[in-house]
C-alpha atoms as a PDB file:
ATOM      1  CA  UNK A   1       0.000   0.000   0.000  1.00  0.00           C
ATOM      2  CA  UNK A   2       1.184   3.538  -0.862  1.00  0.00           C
ATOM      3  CA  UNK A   3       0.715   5.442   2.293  1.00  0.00           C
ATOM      4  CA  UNK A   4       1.423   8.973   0.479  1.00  0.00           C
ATOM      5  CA  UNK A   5      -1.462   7.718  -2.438  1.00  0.00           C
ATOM      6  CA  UNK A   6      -3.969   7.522   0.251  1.00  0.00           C
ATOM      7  CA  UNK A   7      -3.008  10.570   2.384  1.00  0.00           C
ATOM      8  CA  UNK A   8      -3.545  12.550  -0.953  1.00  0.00           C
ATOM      9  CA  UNK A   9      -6.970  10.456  -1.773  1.00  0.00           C
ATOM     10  CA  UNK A  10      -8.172  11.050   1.657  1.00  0.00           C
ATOM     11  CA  UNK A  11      -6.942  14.566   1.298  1.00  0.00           C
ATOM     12  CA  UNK A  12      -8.726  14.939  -1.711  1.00  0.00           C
ATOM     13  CA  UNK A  13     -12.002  14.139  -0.156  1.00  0.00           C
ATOM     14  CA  UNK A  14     -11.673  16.821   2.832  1.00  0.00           C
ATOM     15  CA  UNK A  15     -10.941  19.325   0.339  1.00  0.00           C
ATOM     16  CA  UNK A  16     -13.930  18.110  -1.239  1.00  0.00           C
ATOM     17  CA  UNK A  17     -16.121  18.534   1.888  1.00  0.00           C
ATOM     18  CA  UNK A  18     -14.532  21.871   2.766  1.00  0.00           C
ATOM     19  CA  UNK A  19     -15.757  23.197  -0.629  1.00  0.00           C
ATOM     20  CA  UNK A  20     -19.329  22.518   0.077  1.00  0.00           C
ATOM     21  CA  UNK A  21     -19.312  23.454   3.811  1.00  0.00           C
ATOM     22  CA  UNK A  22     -17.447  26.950   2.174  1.00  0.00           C
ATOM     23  CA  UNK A  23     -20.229  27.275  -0.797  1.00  0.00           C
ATOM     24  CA  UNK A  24     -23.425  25.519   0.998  1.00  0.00           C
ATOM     25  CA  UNK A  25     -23.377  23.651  -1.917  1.00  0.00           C
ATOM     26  CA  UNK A  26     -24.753  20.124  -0.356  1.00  0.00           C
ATOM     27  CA  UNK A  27     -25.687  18.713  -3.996  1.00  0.00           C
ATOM     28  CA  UNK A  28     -22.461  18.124  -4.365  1.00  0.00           C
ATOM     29  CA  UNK A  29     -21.570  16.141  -1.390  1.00  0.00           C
ATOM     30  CA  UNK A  30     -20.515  12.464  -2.478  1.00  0.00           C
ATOM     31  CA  UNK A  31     -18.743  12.629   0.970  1.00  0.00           C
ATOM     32  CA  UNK A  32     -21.041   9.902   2.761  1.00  0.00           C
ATOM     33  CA  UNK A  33     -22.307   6.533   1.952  1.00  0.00           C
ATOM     34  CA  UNK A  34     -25.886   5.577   1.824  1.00  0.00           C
ATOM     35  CA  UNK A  35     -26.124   3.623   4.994  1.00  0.00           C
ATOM     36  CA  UNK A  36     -23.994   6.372   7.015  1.00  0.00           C
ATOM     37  CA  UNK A  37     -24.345   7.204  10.885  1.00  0.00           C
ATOM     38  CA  UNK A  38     -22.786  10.343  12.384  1.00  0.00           C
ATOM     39  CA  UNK A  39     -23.122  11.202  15.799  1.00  0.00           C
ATOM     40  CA  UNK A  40     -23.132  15.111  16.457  1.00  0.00           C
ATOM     41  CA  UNK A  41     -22.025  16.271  20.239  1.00  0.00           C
ATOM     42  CA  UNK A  42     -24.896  16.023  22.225  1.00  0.00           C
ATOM     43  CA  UNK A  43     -27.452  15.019  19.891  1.00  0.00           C
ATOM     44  CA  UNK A  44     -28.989  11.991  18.553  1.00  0.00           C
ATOM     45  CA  UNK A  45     -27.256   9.784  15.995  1.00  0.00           C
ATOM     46  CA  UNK A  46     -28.193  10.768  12.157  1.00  0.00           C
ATOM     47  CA  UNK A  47     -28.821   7.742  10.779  1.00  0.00           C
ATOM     48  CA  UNK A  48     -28.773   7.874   6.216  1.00  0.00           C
ATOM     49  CA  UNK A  49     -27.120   9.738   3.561  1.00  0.00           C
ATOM     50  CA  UNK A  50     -30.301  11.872   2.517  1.00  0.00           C
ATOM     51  CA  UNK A  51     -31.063  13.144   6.128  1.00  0.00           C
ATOM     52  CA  UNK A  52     -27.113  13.727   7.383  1.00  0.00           C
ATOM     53  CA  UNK A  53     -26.905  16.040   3.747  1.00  0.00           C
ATOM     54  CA  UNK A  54     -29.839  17.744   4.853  1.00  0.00           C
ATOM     55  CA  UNK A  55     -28.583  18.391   8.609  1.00  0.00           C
ATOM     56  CA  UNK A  56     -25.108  19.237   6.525  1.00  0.00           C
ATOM     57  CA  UNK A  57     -26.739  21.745   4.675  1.00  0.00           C
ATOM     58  CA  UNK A  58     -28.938  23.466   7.461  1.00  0.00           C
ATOM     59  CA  UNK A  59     -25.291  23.850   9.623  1.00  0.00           C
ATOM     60  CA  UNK A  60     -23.457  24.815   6.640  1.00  0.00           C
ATOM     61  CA  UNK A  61     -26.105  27.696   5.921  1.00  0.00           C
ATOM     62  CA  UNK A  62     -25.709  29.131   9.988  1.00  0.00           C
ATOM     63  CA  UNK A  63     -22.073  29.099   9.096  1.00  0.00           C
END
């Protein structure tokens, strides 16, 4: 395994999610999969793809 390949494809994909936290831009998230759970300080798990965009795009619009 080339450890410098994936530190620049993992890289690649913050940069990615940095540009649509920056823009608001959630269409073009491809940053989680479809069965994804995040777990936000405090609050209850978010628990799919379409509804952790959604919350993505409500906190990336407070800014």
């Amino acid at each position: 395994m080339d450890k410098e390949q994936v530190k620049a494809e993992i890289q690649a994909i913050e940069d990615a999610f940095a540009s649509v936290y920056n823009t608001g831009n959630v269409d073009a998230l491809t940053y989680y999969a479809d069965d994804t759970t995040s777990y936000f300080n405090g609050k209850l798990a978010v628990v799919g793809k379409e509804i952790l965009e959604r919350r993505t795009g409500q906190f990336c619009k407070k800014g």
